[in-house]
C-alpha atoms as a PDB file:
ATOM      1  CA  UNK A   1       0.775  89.707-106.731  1.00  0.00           C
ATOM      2  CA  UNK A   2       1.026  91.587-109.924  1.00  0.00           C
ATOM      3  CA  UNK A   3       4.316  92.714-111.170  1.00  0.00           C
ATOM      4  CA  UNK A   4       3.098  96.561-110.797  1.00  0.00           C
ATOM      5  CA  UNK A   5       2.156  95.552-106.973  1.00  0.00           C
ATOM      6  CA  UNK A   6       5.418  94.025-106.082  1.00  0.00           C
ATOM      7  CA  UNK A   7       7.156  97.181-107.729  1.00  0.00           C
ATOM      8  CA  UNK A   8       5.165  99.894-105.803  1.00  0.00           C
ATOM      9  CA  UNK A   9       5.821  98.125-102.277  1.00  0.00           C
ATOM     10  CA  UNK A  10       9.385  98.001-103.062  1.00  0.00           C
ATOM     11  CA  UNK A  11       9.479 102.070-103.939  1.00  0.00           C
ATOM     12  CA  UNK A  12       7.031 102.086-100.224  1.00  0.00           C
ATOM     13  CA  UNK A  13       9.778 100.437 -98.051  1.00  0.00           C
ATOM     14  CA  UNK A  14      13.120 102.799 -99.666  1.00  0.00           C
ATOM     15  CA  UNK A  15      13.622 105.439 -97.170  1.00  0.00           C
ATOM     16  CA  UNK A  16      14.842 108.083 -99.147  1.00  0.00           C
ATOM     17  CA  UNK A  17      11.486 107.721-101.150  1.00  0.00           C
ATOM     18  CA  UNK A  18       9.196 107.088 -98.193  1.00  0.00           C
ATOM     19  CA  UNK A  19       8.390 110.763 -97.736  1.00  0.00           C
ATOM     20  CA  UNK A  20       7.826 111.289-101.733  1.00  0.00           C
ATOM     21  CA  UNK A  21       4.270 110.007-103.334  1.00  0.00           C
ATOM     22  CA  UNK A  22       4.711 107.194-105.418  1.00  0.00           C
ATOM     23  CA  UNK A  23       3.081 107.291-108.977  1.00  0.00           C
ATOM     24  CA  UNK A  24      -0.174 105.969-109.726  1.00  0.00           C
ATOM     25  CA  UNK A  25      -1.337 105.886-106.147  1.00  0.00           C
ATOM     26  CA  UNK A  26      -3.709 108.308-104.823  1.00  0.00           C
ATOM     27  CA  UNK A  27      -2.432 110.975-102.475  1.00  0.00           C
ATOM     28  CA  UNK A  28      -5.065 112.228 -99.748  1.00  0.00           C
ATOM     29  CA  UNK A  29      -4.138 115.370 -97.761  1.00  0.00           C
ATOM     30  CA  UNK A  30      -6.526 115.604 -94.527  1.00  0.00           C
ATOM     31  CA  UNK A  31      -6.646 119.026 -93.075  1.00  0.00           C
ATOM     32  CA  UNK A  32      -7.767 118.776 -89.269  1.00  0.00           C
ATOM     33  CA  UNK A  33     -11.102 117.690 -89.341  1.00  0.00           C
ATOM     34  CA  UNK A  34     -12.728 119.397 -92.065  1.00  0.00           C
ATOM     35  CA  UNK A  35     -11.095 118.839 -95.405  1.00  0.00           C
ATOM     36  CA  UNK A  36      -9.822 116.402 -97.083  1.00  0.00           C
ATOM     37  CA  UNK A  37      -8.015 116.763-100.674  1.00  0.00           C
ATOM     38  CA  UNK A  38      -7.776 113.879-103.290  1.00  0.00           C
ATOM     39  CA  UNK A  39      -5.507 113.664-106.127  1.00  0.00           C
ATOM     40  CA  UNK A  40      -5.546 111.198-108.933  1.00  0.00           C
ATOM     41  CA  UNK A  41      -9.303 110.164-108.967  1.00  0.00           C
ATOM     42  CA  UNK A  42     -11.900 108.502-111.365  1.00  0.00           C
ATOM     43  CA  UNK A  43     -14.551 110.117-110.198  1.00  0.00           C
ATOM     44  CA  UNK A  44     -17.463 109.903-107.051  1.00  0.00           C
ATOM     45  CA  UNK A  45     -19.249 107.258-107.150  1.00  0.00           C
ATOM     46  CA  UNK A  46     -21.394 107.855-103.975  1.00  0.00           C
ATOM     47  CA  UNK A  47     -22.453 111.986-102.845  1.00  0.00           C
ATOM     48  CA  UNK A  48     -24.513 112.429 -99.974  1.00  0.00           C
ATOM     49  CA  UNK A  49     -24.121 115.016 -96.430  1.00  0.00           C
ATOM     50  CA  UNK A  50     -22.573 112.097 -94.699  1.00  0.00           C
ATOM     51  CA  UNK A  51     -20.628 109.953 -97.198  1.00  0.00           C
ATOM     52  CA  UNK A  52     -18.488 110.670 -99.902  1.00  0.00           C
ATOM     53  CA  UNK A  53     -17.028 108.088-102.001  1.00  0.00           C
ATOM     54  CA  UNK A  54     -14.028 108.746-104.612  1.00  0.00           C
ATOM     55  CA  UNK A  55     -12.976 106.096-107.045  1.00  0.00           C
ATOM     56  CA  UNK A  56      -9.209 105.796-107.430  1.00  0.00           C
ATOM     57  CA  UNK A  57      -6.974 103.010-109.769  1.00  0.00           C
ATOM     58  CA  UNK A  58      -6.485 100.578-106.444  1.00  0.00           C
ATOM     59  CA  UNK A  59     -10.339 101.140-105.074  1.00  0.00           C
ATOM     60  CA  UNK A  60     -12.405 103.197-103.477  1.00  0.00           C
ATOM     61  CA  UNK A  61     -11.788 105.883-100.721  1.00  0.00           C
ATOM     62  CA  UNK A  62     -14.891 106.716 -98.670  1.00  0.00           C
ATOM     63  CA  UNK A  63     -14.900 109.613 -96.851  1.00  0.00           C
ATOM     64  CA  UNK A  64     -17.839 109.773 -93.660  1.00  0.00           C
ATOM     65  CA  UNK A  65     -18.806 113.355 -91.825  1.00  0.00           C
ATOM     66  CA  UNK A  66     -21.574 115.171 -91.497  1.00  0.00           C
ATOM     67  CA  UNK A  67     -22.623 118.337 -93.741  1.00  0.00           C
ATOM     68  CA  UNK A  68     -19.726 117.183 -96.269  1.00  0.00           C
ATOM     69  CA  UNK A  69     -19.719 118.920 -99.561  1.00  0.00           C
ATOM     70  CA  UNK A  70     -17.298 118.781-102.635  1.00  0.00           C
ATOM     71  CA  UNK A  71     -16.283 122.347-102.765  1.00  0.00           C
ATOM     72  CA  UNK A  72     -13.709 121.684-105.916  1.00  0.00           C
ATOM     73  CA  UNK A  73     -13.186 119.108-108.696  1.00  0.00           C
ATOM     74  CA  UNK A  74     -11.092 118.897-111.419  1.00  0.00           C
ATOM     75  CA  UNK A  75      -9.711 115.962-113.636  1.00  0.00           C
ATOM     76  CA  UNK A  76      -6.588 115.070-111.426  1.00  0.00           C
ATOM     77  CA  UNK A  77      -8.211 116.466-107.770  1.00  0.00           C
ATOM     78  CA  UNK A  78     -10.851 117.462-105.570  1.00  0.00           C
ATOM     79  CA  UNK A  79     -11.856 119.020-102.004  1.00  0.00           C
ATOM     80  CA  UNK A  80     -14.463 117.774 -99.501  1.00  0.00           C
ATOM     81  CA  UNK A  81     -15.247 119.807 -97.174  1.00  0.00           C
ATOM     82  CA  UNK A  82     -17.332 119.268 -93.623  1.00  0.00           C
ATOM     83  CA  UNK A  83     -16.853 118.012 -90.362  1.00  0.00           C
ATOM     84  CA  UNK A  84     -14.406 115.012 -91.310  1.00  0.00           C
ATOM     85  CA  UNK A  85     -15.013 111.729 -88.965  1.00  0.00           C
ATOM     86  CA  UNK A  86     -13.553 108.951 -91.186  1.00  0.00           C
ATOM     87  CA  UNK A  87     -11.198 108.796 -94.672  1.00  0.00           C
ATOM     88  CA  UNK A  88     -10.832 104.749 -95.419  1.00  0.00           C
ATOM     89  CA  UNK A  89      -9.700 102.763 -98.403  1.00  0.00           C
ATOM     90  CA  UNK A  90     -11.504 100.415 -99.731  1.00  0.00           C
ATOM     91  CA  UNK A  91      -9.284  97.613-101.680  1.00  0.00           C
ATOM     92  CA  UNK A  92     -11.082  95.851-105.212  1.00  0.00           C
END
């Protein structure tokens, strides 16, 4: 496990710091079932009504619905929108 790795789970399992995001990870927000906000992306690499897929530093997240639609982007976030079934990560 890489250095960074081992450091990250450490700052995972502190309990003061469990409620606080941890640098360099992605945070996802899911509102109910019809949005779902993303901060610290690379970019979609898959856009379609029923799957979404956001690049982030530790993999992809892939986000499944039906009449999905990415309302907002910018450089650090961005909103999908639709009826929400699924939000999973997808390790590299």
């Amino acid at each position: 496990m890489a250095r960074n790795q081992k450091i990250i789970n450490r700052l995972t399992t502190v309990p003061y710091l469990q409620d606080e995001p941890i640098p360099g990870l992605p945070l996802i927000e899911i509102v109910g079932d019809c949005r779902v906000l993303i901060e610290r992306h690379l970019g979609v690499t898959e856009y379609g009504n029923e799957r979404i897929v956001i690049k982030v530093k530790q993999g992809q997240i892939c986000v499944s619905g039906s009449c999905m639609e990415l309302i907002s982007m910018t450089k650090s976030q961005l909103v999908i929108k639709g009826a929400i079934f699924s939000v999973s990560i997808i390790k590299e």
